[in-house]
Protein backbone atom coordinates (compact mmCIF):
# COMPACT_ATOMS: atom_id res chain seq x y z
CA UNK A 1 -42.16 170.56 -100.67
CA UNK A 2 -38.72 171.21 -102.09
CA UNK A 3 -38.15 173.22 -98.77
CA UNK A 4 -39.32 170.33 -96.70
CA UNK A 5 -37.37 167.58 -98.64
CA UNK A 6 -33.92 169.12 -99.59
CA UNK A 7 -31.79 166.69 -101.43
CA UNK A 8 -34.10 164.24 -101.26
CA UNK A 9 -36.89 165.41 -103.80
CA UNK A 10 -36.42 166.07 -107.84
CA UNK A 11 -39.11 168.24 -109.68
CA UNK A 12 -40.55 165.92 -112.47
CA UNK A 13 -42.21 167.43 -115.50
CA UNK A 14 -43.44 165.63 -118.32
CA UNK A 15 -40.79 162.69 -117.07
CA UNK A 16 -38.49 162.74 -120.45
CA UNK A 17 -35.43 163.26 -118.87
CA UNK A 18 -36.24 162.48 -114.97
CA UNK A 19 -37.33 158.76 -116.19
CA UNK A 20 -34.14 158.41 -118.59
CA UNK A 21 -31.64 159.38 -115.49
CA UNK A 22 -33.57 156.90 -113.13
CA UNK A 23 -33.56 153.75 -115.04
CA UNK A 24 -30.21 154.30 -115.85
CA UNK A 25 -29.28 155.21 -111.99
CA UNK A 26 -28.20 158.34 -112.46
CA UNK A 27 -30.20 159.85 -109.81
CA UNK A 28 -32.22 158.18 -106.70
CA UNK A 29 -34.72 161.04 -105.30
CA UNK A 30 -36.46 159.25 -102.30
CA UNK A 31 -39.52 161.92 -103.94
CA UNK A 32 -40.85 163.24 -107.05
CA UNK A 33 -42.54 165.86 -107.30
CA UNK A 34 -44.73 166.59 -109.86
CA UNK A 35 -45.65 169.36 -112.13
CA UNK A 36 -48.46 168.21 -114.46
CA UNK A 37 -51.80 169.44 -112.28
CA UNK A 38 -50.52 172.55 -112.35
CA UNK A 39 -52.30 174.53 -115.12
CA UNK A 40 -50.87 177.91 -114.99
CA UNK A 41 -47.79 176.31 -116.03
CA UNK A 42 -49.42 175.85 -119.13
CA UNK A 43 -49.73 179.07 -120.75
CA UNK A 44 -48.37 180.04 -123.80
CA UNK A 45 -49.53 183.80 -125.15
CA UNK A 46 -47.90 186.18 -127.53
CA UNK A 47 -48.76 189.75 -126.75
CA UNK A 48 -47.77 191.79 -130.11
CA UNK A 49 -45.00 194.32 -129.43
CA UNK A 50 -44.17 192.26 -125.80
CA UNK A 51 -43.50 188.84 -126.72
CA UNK A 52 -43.89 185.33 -126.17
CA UNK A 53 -45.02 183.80 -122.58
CA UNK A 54 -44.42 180.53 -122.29
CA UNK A 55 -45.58 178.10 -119.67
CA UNK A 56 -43.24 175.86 -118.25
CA UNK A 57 -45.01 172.65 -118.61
CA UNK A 58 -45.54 173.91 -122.33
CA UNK A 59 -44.74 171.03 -124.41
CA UNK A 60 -42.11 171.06 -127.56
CA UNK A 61 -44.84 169.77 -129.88
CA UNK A 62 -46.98 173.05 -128.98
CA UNK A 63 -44.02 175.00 -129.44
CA UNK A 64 -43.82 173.91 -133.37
CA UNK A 65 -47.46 173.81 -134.18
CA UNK A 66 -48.81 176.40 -132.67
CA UNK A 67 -49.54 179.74 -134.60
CA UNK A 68 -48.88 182.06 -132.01
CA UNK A 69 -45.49 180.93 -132.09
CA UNK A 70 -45.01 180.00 -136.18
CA UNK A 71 -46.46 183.29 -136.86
CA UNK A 72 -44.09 185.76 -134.07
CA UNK A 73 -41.21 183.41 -134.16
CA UNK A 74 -41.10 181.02 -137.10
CA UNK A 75 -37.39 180.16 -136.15
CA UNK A 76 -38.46 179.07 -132.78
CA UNK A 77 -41.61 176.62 -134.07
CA UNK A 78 -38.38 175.49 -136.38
CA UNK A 79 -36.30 174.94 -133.66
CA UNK A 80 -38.70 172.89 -131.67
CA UNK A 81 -40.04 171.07 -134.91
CA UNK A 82 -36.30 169.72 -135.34
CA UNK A 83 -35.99 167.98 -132.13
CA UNK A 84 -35.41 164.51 -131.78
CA UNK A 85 -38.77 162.93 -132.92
CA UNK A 86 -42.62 163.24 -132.20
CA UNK A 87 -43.03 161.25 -129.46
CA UNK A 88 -40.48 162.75 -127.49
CA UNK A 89 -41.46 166.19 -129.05
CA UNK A 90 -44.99 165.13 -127.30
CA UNK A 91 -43.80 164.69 -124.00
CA UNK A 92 -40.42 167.28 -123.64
CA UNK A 93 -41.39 170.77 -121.67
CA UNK A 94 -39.76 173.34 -122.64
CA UNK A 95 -39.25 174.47 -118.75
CA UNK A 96 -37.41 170.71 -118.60
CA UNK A 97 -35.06 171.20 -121.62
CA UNK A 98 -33.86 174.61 -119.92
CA UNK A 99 -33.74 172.78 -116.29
CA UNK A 100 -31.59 169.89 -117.31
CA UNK A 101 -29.12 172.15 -118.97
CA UNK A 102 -28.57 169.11 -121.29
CA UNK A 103 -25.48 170.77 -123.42
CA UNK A 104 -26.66 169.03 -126.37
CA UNK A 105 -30.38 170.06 -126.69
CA UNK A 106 -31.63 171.89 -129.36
CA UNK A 107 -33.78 174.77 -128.06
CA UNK A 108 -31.74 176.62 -125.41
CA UNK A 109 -29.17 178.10 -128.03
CA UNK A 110 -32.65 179.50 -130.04
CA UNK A 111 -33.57 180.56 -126.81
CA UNK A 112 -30.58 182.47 -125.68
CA UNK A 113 -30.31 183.89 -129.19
CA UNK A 114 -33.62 185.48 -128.71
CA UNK A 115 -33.05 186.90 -126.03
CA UNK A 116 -34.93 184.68 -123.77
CA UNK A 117 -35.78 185.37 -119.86
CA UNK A 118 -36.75 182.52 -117.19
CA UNK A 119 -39.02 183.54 -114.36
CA UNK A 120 -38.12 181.43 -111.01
CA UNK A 121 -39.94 181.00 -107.94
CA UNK A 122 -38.73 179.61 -104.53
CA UNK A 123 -39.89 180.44 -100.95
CA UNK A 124 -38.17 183.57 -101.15
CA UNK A 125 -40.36 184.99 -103.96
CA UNK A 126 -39.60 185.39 -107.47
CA UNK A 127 -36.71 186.23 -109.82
CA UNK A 128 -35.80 186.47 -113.40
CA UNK A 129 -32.75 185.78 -115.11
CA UNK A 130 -31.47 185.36 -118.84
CA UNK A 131 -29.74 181.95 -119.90
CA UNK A 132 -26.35 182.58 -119.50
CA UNK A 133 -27.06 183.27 -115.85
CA UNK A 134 -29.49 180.46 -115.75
CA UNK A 135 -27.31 177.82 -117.50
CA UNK A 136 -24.18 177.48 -115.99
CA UNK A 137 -22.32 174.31 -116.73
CA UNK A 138 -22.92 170.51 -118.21
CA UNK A 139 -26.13 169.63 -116.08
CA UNK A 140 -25.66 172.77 -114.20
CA UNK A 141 -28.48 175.83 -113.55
CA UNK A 142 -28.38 178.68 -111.15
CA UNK A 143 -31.43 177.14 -109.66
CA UNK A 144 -31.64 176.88 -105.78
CA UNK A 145 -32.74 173.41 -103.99
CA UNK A 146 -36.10 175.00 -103.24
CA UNK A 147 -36.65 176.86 -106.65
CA UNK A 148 -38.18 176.19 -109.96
CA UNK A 149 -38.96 177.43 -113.52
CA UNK A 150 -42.59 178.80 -114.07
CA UNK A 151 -42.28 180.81 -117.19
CA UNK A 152 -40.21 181.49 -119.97
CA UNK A 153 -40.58 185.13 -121.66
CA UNK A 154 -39.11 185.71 -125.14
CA UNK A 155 -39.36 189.23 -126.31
CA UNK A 156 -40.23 190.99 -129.47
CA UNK A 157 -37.98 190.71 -132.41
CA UNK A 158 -36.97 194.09 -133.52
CA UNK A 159 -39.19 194.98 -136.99
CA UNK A 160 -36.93 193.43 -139.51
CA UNK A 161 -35.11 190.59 -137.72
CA UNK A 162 -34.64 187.27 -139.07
CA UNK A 163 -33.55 183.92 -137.32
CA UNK A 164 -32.44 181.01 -137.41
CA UNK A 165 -31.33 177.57 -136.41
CA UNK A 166 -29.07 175.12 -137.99
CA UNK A 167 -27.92 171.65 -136.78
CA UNK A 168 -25.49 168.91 -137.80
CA UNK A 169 -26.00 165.55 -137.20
CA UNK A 170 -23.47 163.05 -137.09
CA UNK A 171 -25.42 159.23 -136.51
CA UNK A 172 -28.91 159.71 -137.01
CA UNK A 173 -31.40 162.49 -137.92
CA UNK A 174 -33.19 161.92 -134.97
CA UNK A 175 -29.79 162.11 -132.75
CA UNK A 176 -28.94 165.12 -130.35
CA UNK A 177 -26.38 167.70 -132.68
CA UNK A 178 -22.95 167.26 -133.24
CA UNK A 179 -23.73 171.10 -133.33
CA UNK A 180 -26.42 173.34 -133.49
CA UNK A 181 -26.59 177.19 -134.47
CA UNK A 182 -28.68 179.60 -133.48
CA UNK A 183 -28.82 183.58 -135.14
CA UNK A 184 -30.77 185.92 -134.77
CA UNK A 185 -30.12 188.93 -137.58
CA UNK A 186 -31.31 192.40 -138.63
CA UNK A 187 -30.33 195.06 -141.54
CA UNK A 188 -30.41 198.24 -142.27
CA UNK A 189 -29.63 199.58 -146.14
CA UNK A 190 -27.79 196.75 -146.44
CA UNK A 191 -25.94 196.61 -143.34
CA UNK A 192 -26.05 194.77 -140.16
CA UNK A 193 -28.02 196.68 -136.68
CA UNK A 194 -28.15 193.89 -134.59
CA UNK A 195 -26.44 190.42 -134.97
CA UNK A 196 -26.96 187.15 -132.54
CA UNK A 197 -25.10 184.21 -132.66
CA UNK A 198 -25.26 181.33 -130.06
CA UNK A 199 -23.70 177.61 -130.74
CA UNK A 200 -24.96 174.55 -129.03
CA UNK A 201 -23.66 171.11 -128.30
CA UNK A 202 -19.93 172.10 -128.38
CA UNK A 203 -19.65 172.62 -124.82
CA UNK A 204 -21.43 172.65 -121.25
CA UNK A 205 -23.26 175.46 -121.82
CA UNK A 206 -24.55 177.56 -125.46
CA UNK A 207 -21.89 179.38 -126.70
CA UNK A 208 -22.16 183.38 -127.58
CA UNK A 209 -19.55 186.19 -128.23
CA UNK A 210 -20.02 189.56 -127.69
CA UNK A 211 -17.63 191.26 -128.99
CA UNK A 212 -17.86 189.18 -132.49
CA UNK A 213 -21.36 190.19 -132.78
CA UNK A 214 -20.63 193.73 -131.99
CA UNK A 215 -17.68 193.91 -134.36
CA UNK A 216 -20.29 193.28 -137.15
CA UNK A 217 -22.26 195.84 -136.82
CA UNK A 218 -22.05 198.25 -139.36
CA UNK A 219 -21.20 196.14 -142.19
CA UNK A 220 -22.53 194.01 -144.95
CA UNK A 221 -23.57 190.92 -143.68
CA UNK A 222 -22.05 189.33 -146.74
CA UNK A 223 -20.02 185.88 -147.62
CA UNK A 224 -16.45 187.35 -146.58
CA UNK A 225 -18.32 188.96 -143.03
CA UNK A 226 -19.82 185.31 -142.20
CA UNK A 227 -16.77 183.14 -143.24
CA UNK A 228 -14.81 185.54 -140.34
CA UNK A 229 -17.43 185.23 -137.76
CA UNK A 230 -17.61 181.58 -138.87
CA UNK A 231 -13.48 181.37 -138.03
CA UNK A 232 -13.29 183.54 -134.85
CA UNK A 233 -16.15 181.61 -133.31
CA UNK A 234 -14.33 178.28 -134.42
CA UNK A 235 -11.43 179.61 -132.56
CA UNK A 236 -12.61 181.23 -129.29
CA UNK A 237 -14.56 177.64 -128.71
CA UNK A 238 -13.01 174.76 -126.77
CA UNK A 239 -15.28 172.18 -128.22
CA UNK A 240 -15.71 169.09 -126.71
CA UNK A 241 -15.06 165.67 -127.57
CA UNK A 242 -17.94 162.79 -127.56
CA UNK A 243 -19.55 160.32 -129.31
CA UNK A 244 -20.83 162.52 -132.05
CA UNK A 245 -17.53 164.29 -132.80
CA UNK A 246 -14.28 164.87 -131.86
CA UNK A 247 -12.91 168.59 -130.58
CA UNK A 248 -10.98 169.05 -133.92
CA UNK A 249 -13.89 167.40 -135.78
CA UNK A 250 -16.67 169.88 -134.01
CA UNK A 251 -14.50 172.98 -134.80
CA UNK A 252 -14.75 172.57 -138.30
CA UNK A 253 -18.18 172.22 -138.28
CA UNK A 254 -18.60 175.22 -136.25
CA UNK A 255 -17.08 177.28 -138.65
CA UNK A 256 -19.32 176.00 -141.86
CA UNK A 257 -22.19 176.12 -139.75
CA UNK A 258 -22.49 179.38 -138.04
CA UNK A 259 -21.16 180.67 -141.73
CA UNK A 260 -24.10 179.11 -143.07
CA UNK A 261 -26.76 180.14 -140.28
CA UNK A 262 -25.42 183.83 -140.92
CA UNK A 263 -25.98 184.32 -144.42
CA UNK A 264 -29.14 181.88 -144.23
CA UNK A 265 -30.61 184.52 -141.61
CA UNK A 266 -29.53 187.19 -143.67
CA UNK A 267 -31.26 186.04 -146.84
CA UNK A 268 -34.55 186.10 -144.42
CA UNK A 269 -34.64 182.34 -145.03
């Protein structure tokens, strides 16, 4: 149907975020199709030493409550449990949170952080890519016309690792973040062996360094070792400016913030 219609046809989900951008006009489909009678796109299994399979149309409240998730990936129920409130929590997919590529959204810097994979299918066939190829700008995927988002695979933390996600609100606790920050941790003998760290809400798309994460390996992942990642990510970001905080305003916070998330991680809290 996507095929057939081009242009002129918008996947709907659940409808949080299709409904918002058509009563405010910022998008006229002549068709919508929908997603909802579909029920493999429902799934959600975690297959010990695999990971985490998640359905498209999985919903954000099932993502928080249920203990195939809390149990494999506390920091992802967290993540989910922290989003706006219940109702929309009731109603949000998490295939529609990575589709919209909404830079302020909560999961998709959790996601990215843990290594997260997207399966696609168009006419074509199938393909899978990770969410920096996925997300690409404000409102942007590397989706085709014709394609669409069936499952989302989230692999095995390595024995040890900890997570987790931090956000900053600036008008309301139920508000999109000012910032949010994901990490994703792990140490050996007191030293780190694999560090993750992906900011949200600063810019079109979750933000992640390489190189910062790879110059921490090998060393304490102490107070001094988080206030530097804390600065150099501060630095390399060009945050932007909206209503919940100016650039200058947003690169402060990113500094306390992924400081915090580090050693918070760290402490396996």
């Amino acid at each position: 149907m996507l095929a057939d219609h081009g242009d002129e046809a918008k996947i709907i989900a659940a409808g949080s975020a299709v409904v918002l951008m058509l009563s405010q006009g910022l998008i006229a489909p002549r068709y919508l199709i929908s997603l909802e009678h579909l029920p493999e796109l429902y799934s959600l299994e975690h297959d010990p030493g695999l990971g985490l399979s998640i359905g498209a149309m999985t919903s954000h409240a099932q993502m928080e409550r249920e203990r195939v998730v809390q149990g494999a990936f506390p920091a992802l129920a967290d993540t989910f449990h922290k989003v706006a409130n219940i109702r929309i929590r009731n109603q949000a997919t998490v295939g529609g949170v990575l589709c919209e590529a909404d830079y302020a959204s909560d999961p998709p810097a959790m996601l990215m952080a843990l290594g997260a994979v997207v399966k696609v299918v168009g006419p074509l066939g199938e393909r899978y890519l990770n969410l920096h190829e996925l997300l690409q700008d404000f409102y942007q995927t590397a989706l085709d016309h014709d394609e669409l988002v069936t499952d989302i695979f989230v692999p095995e933390m390595e024995a040890g690792a900890k997570a987790t996600y931090l956000k900053f609100n600036t008008r309301s606790s139920e508000d999109r973040p000012c910032v949010g920050v994901a990490v994703v941790v792990n140490q050996q003998r007191g030293v780190c062996t694999q560090l993750r760290v992906v900011v949200g809400a600063v810019a079109g798309t979750p933000q992640e360094f390489f190189e910062t994460e790879e110059a921490a390996v090998g060393k304490p992942l102490d107070e001094d070792l988080a206030r530097e990642i804390g600065h150099a990510y501060a630095q390399a970001i060009d945050p932007i400016s909206d209503l919940r905080g100016s650039a200058a305003y947003r690169q402060q916070v990113i500094e306390v913030l992924v400081r915090r998330a580090i050693l918070q991680a760290a402490e396996g809290q």
